[in-house]
Protein backbone atom coordinates (compact mmCIF):
# COMPACT_ATOMS: atom_id res chain seq x y z
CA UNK A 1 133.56 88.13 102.20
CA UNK A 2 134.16 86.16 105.25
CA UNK A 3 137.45 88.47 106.62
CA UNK A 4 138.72 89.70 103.59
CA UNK A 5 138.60 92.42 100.67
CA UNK A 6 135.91 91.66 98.44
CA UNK A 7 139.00 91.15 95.67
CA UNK A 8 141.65 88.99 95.23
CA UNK A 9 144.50 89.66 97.52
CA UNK A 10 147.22 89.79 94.33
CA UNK A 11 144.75 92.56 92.60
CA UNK A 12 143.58 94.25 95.64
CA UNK A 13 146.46 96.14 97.13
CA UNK A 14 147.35 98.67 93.60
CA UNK A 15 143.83 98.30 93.11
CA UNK A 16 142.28 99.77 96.32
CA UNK A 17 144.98 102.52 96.26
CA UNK A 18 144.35 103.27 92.49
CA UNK A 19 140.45 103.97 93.68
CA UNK A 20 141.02 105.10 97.01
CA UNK A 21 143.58 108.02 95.89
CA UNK A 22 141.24 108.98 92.71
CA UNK A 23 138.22 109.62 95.10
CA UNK A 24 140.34 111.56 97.23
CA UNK A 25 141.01 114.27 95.13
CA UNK A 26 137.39 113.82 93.04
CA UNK A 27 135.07 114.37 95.79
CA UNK A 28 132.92 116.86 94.08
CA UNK A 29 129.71 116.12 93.00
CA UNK A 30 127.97 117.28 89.71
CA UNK A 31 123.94 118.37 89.89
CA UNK A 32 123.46 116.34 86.71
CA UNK A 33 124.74 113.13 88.82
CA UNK A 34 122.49 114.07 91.36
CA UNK A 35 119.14 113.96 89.17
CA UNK A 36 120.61 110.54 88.04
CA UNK A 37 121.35 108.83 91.42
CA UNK A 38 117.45 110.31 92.03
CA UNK A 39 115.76 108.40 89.53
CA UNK A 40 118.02 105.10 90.24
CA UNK A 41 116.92 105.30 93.89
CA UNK A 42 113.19 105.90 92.69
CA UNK A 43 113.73 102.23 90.69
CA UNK A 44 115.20 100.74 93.37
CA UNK A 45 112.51 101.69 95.72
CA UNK A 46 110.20 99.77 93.24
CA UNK A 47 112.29 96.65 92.75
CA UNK A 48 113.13 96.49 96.75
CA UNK A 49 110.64 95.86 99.69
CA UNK A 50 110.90 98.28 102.95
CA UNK A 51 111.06 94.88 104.96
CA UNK A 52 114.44 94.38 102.89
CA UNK A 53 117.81 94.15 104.53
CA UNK A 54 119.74 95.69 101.60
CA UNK A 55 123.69 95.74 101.10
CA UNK A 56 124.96 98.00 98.46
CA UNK A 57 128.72 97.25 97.10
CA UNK A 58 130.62 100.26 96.58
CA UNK A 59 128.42 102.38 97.49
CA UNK A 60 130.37 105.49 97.69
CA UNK A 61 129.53 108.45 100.02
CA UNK A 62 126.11 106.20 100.94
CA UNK A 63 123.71 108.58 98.06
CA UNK A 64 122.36 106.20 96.71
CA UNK A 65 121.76 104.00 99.67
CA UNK A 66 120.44 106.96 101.81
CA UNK A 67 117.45 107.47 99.15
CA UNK A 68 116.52 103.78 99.70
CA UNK A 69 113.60 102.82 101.82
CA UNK A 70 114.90 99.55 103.58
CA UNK A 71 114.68 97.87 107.17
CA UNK A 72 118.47 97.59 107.21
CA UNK A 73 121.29 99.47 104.66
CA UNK A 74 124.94 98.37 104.49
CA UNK A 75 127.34 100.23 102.20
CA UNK A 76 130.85 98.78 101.37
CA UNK A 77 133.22 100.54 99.55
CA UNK A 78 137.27 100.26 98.28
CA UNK A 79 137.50 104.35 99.48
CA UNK A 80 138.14 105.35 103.00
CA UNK A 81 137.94 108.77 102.06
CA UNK A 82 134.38 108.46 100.48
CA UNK A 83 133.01 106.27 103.75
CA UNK A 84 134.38 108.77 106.32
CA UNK A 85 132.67 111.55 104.16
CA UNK A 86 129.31 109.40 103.54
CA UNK A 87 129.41 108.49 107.71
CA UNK A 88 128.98 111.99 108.64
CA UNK A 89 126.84 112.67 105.44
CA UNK A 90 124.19 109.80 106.51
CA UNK A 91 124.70 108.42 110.08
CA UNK A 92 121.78 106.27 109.94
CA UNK A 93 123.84 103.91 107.33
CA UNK A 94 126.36 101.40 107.99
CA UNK A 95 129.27 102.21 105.77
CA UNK A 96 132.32 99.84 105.88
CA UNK A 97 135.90 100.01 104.10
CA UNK A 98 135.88 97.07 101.70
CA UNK A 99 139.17 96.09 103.00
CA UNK A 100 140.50 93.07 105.74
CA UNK A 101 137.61 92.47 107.99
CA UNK A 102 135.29 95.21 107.51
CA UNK A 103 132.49 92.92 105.80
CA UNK A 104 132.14 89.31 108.02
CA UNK A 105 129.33 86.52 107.85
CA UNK A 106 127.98 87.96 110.65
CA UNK A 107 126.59 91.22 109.01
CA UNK A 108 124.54 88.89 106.96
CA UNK A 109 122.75 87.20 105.30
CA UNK A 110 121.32 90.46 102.77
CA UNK A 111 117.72 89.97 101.28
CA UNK A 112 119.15 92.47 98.32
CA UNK A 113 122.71 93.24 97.20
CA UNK A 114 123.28 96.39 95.28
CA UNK A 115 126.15 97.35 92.92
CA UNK A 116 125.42 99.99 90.94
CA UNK A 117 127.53 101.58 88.21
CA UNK A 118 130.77 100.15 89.96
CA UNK A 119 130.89 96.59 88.74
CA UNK A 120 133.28 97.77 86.25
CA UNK A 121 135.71 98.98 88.72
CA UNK A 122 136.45 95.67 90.62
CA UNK A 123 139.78 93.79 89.30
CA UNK A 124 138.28 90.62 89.16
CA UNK A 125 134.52 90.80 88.82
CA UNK A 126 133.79 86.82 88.79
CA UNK A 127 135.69 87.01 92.53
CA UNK A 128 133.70 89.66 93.98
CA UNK A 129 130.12 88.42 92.98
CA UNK A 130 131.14 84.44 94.01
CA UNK A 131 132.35 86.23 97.57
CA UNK A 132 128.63 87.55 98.20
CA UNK A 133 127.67 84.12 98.16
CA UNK A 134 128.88 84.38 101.61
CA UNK A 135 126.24 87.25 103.31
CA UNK A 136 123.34 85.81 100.66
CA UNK A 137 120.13 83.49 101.55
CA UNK A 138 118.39 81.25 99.16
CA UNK A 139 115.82 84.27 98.47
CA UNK A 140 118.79 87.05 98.09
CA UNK A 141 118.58 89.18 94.85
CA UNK A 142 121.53 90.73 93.47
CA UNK A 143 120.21 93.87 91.03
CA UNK A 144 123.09 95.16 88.96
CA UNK A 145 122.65 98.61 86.87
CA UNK A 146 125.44 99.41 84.81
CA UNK A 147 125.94 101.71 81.76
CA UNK A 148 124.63 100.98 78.28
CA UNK A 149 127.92 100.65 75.59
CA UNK A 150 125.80 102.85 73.37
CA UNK A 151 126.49 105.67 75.93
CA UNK A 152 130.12 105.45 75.96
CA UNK A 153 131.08 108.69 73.90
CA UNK A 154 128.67 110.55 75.20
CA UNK A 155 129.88 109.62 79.06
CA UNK A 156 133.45 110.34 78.08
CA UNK A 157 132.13 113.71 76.66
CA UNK A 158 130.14 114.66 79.88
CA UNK A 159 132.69 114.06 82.01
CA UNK A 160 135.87 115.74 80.04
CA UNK A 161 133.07 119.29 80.17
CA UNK A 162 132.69 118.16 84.50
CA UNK A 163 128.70 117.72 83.73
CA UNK A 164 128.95 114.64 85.57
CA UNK A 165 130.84 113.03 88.20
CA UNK A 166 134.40 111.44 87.15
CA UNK A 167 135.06 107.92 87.24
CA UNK A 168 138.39 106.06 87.78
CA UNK A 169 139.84 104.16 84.32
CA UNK A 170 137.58 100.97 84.42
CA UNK A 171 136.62 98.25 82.25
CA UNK A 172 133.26 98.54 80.06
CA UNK A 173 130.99 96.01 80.61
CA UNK A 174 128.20 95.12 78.30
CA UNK A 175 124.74 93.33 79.03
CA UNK A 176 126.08 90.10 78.17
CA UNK A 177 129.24 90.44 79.49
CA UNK A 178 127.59 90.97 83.42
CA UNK A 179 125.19 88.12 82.28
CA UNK A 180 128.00 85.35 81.85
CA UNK A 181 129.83 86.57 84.83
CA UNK A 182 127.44 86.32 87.18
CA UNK A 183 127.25 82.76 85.54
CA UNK A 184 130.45 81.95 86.38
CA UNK A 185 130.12 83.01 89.49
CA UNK A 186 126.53 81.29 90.48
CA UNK A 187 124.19 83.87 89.69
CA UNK A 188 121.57 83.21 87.19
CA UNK A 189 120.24 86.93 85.70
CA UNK A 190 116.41 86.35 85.40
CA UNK A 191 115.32 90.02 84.42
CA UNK A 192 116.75 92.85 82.52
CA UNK A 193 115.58 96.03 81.18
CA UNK A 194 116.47 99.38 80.32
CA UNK A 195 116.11 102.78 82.21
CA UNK A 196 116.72 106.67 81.69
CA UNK A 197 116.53 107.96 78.49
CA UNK A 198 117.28 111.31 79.11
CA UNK A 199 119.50 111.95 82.20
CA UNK A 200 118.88 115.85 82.20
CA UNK A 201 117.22 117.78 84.69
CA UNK A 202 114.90 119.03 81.81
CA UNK A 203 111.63 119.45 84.18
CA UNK A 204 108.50 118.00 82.47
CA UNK A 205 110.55 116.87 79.03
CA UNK A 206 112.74 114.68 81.19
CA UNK A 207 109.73 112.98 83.06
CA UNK A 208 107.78 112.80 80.11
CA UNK A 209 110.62 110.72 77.91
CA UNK A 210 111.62 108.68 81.23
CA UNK A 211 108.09 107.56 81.96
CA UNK A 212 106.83 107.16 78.67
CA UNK A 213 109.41 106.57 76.15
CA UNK A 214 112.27 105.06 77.95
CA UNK A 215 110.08 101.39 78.59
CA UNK A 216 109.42 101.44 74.87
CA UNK A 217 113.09 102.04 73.92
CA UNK A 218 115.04 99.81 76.69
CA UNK A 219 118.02 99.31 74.05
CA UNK A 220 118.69 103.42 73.79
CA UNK A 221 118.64 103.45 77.91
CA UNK A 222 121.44 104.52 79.62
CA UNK A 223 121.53 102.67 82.54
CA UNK A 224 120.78 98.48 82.30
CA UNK A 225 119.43 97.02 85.52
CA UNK A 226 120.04 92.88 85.77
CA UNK A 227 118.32 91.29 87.98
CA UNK A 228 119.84 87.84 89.33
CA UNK A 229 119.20 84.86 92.05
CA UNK A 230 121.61 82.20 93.44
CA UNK A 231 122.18 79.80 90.61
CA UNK A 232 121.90 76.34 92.49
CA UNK A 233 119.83 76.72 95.75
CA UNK A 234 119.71 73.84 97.60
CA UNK A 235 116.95 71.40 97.07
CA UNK A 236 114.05 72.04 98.96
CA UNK A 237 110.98 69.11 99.38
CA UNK A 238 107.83 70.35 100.44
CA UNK A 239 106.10 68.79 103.23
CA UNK A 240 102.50 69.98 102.82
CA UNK A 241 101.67 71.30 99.73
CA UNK A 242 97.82 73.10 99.44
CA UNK A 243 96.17 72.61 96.15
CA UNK A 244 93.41 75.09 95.98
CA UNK A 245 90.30 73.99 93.74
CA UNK A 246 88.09 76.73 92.66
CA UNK A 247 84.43 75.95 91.92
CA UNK A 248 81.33 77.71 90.45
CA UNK A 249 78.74 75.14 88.72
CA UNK A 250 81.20 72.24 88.98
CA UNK A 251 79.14 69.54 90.93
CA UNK A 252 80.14 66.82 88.51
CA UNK A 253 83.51 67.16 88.50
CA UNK A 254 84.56 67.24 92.42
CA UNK A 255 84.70 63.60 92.84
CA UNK A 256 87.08 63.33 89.37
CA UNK A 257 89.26 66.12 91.42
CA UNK A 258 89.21 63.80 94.75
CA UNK A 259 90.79 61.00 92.28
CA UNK A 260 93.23 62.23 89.95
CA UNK A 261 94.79 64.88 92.61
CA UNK A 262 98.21 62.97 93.60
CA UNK A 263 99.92 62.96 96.46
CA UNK A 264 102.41 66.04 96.66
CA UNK A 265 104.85 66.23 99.05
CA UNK A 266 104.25 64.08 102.45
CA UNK A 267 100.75 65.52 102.39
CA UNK A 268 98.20 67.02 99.91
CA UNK A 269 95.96 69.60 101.33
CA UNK A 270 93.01 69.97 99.39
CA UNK A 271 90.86 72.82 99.42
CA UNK A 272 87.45 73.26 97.09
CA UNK A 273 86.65 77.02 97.53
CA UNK A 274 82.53 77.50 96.12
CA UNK A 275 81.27 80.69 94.80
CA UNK A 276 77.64 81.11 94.44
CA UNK A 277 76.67 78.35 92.10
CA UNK A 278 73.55 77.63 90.34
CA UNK A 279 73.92 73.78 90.67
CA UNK A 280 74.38 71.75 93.95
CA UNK A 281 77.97 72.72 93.74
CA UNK A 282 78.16 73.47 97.36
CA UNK A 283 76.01 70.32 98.41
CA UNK A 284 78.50 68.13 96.79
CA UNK A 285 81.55 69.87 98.48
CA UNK A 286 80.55 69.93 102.22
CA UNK A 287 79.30 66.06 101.94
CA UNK A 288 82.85 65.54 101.52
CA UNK A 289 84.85 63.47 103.86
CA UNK A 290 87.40 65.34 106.04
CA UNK A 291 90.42 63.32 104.55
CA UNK A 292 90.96 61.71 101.37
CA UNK A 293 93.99 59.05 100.41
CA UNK A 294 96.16 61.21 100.11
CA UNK A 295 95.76 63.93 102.63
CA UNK A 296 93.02 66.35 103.55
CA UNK A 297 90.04 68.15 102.56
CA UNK A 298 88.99 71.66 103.54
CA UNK A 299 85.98 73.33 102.16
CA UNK A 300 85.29 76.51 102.16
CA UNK A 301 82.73 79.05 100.75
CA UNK A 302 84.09 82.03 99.32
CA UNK A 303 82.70 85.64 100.69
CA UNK A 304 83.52 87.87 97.70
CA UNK A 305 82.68 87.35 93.87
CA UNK A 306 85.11 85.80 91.29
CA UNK A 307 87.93 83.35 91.18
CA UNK A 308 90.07 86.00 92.06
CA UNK A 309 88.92 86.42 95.44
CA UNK A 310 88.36 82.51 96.06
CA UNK A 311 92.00 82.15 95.53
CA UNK A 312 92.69 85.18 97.64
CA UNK A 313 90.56 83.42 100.02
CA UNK A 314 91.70 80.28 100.25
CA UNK A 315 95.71 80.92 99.98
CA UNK A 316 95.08 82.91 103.34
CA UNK A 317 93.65 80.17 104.90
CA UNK A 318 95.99 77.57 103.06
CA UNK A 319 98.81 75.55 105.26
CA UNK A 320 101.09 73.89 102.67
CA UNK A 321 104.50 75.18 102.19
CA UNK A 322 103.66 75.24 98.53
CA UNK A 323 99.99 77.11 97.63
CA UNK A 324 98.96 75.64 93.75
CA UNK A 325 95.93 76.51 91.89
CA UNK A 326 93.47 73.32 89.84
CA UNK A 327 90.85 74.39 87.66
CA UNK A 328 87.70 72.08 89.16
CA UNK A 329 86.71 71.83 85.41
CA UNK A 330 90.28 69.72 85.06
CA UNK A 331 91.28 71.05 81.64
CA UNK A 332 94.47 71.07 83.41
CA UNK A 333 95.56 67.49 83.88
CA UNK A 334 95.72 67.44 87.89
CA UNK A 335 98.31 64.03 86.86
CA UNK A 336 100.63 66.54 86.15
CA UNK A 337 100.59 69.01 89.18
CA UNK A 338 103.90 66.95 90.47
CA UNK A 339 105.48 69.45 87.70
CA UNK A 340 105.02 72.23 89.21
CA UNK A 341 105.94 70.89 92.50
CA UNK A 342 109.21 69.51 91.21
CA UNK A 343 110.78 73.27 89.78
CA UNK A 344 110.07 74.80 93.06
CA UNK A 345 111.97 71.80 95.56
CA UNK A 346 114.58 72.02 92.73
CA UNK A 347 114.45 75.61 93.04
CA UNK A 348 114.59 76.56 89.25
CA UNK A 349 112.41 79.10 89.77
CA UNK A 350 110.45 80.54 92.53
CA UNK A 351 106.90 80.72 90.57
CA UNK A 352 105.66 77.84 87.98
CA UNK A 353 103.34 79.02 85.43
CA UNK A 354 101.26 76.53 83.37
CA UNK A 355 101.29 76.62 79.22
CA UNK A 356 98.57 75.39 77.36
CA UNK A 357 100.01 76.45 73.75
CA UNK A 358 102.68 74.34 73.65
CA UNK A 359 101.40 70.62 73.06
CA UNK A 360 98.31 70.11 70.88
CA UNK A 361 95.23 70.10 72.80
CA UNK A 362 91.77 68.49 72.67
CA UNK A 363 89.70 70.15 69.52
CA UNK A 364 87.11 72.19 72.01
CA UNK A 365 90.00 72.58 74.58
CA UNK A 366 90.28 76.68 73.33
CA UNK A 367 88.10 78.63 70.78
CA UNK A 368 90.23 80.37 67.77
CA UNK A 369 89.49 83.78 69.22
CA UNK A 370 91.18 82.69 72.58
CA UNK A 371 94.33 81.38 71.69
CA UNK A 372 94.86 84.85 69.46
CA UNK A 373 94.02 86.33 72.70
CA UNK A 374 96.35 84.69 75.06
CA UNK A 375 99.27 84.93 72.37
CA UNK A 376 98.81 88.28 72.34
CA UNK A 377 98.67 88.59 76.16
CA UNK A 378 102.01 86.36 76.10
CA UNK A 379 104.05 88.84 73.95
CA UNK A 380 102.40 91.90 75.80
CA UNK A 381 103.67 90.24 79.30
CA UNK A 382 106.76 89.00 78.58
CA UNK A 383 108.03 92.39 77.81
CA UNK A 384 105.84 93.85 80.75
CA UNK A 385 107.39 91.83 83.49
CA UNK A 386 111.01 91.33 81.43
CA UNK A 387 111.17 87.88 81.62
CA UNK A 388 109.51 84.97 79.39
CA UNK A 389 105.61 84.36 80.31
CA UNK A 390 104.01 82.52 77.20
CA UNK A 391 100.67 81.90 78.25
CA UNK A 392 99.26 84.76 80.78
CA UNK A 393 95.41 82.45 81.78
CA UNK A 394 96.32 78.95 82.29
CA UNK A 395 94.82 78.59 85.68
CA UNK A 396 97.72 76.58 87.47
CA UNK A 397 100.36 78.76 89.03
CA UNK A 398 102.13 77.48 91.89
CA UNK A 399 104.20 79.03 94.38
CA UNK A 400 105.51 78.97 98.03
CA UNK A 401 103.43 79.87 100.39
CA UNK A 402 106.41 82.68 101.85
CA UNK A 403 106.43 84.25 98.73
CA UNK A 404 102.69 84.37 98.20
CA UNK A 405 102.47 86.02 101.51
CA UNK A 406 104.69 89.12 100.35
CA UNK A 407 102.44 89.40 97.04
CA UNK A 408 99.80 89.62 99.51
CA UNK A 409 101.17 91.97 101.95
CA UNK A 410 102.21 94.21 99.09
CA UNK A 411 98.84 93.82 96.89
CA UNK A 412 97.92 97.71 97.68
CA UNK A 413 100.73 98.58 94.56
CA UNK A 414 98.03 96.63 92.22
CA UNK A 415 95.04 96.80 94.27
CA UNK A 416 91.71 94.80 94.20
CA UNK A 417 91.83 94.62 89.94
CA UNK A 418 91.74 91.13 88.83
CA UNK A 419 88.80 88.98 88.94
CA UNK A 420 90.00 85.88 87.59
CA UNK A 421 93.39 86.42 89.71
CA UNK A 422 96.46 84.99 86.82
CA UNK A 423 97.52 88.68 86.81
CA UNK A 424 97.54 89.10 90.33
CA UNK A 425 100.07 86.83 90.53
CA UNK A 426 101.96 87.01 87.56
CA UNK A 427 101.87 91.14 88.49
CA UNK A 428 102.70 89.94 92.22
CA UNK A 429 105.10 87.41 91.66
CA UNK A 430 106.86 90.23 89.36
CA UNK A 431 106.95 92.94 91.84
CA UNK A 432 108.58 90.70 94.09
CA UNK A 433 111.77 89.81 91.66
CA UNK A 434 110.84 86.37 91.79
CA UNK A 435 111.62 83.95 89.04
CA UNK A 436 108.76 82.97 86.54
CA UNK A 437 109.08 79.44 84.83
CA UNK A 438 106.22 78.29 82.39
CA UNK A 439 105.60 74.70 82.37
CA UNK A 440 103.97 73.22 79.37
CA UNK A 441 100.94 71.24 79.96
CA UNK A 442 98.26 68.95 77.77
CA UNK A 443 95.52 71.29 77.29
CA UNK A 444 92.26 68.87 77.97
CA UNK A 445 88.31 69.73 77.07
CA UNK A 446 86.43 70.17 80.80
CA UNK A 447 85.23 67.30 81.96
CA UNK A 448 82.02 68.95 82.97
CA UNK A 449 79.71 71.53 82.62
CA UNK A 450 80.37 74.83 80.38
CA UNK A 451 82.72 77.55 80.79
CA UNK A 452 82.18 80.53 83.10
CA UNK A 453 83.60 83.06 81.40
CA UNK A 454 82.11 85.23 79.10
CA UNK A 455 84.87 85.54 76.11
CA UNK A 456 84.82 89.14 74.86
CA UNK A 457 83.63 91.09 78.02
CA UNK A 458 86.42 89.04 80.04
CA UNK A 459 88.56 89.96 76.88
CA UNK A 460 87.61 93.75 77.32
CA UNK A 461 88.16 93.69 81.30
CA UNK A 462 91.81 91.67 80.43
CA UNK A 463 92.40 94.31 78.37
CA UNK A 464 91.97 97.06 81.22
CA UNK A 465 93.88 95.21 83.49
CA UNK A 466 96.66 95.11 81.10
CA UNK A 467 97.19 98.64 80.48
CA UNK A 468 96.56 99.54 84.51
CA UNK A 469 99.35 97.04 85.16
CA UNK A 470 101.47 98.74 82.71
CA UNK A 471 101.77 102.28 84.29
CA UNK A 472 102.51 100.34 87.66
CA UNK A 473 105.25 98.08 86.30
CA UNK A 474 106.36 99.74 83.42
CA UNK A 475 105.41 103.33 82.71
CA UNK A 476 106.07 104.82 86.55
């Protein structure tokens, strides 16, 4: 986009006059439209953070974008006519002509690009998503919505009878088809789901079957959001990475942590957070040395109740560009932490999630009744947060420390509702459009002591949390 149309030059010139002369004469807007564009700004208010500087390609008249709650909004678009009439429509927006110079590196970079329901329209789609390469960061997320194929009739219908806004002649793209161009073009689509079942200003009938039904029948939706992140970000190493070591009752095993934890990055920070223990938990912790061979110690005693909190706790007090969670009763390997480490610096994903039903593990590693459990949680939250999570409870998630400090700056949406604190972050880590990548790990028997939890009323509160999560992230 660096001074020129966000087309090829060859397709650009019939195309842009094609598009700019049809929105000329269709400038009229249809009420039916209207209720639409509402409830696609009313997703994209829940997919995009206020703090967001937000860029929305062909954006027409600036609707859309003017129902967005952003720090910054940018609208291109291929119509003059449509950006004059949007600048005097909504002055606080920056519209721009999509033509010569009217888009340079300067205006950038975008935390979120926008094209919605005009991807379709562009001559040469791979071209215009590689050119926002050009005003995207490593954390830029490009959310697509286009138009379900199963809708196609019905479309062509509404707009022959003028019950909805006409479109210029355009290619139909399907799912996959946006999926393996954005591939070409070095964007990998994470996320996808469905939206709008029933685009009619019915009153309660049309909230009812968007809110309720539409989330259980994403293939019958009409509009398809994608959501996608820069393919190949540049590597990025770690220099301090915090490895946070909740501990109730684990006396015997802090010295096994102090041993097996590697060294991560240039520096390991370790942190062993206590929470009101019935051993000489704490005892062992603050005789602790202030360093260890690889790094440093901090200990800490948490204030609140529950892991939860002691990894609330502790992230906010963490330094590493990396923040990682270690069981203290080591069923998760700490040999393998470097794992986790390794997909975030090669920036495969922005959130690594630890399996434990992958490999076989040790024969008291997991009671029958909890691996039923967490399957079922797996299938349950993979189709909550749209992307693949296969084992919701493994205690290890790791993530940068920038990104943990949005989940926590936005944790009012959830609230205060996990006490073991895997679905904060999953939840989190969700709401924030970031990447989830499980990483499979050798499930080991605790080294010490016996477990905390108390199987079927933790069950029953899981449970709880699952269907509160639910109406925030699915059924809103």
């Amino acid at each position: 986009m660096n001074g020129s149309s966000y087309l090829p030059q060859e397709l650009s010139k019939n195309h842009l006059s094609e598009i700019s002369t049809f929105y000329a004469k269709e400038a009229k807007k249809s009420y039916f439209s209207d209720y639409y564009q509402t409830i696609l700004a009313h997703r994209y208010n829940l997919l995009i953070s206020p703090e967001s500087r937000v860029l929305e390609i062909g954006c027409g008249e600036g609707n859309l974008l003017s129902r967005i709650k952003a720090k910054r909004r940018v609208g291109i678009d291929l119509s003059p006519d449509q950006v004059a009439r949007g600048s005097k429509l909504h002055p606080e927006l920056e519209l721009r002509v999509g033509e010569g110079e009217s888009l340079q590196m300067e205006d950038g970079p975008f935390d979120v690009i926008i094209i919605s329901d005009t991807l379709n329209e562009a001559a040469d789609v791979e071209e215009l998503l590689r050119r926002l390469h050009g005003v995207s960061h490593r954390g830029t997320r490009l959310i697509i919505n286009i138009y379900n194929t199963l809708w196609y009739s019905f479309l062509a219908f509404a707009r022959s009878a003028g019950l909805v806004t006409p479109r210029p002649i355009s290619s139909w793209l399907s799912r996959l088809d946006v999926i393996n161009l954005c591939a070409l073009a070095d964007w990998e689509v994470f996320k996808s789901f469905g939206q709008i079942l029933l685009p009619l200003p019915l009153g309660f009938l049309s909230r009812f079957v968007n809110r309720w039904l539409a989330p259980l029948a994403n293939w019958a939706c009409l509009s398809i959001f994608l959501i996608g992140r820069k393919r190949t970000p540049a590597r990025r190493d770690p220099k301090i990475v915090s490895v946070v070591v909740p501990a109730r009752n684990e006396a015997g095993s802090i010295m096994q942590t102090i041993e097996r934890v590697p060294r991560l990055g240039e520096e390991t920070e370790l942190i062993f957070i206590e929470g009101h223990s019935k051993d000489n938990t704490w005892e062992v912790i603050s005789s602790l040395p202030d360093t260890f061979t690889n790094g440093r110690i901090v200990k800490m005693r948490q204030t609140g109740k529950g892991k939860g909190n002691a990894v609330i706790e502790a992230f906010r007090v963490a330094t590493g560009d990396i923040v990682t969670i270690l069981d203290a009763d080591l069923t998760m390997p700490p040999e393998e932490l470097p794992k986790y480490i390794e997909v975030l610096a090669s920036g495969k994903a922005d959130c690594a999630n630890g399996v434990r039903l992958v490999y076989p593990m040790d024969q008291k590693a997991m009671r029958f009744a909890n691996l039923c459990a967490n399957k079922g949680f797996s299938l349950i939250f993979s189709w909550m947060l749209g992307q693949p999570v296969k084992d919701t409870l493994c205690g290890t998630k790791t993530l940068w420390r920038e990104d943990y400090k949005k989940i926590d700056r936005n944790r009012s949406y959830f609230g205060d509702f996990d006490p073991f604190g895997d679905f904060d972050l999953l939840f989190g880590a969700d709401k924030q459009n970031l990447k989830i990548m499980d990483i499979p790990i050798r499930y080991k028997e605790r080294f010490y002591g016996e477990t905390n939890i108390q199987r079927w009323k933790s069950g029953l509160i899981l449970t709880k949390m699952v269907i509160f999560a639910a109406r925030r992230l699915k059924f809103v």
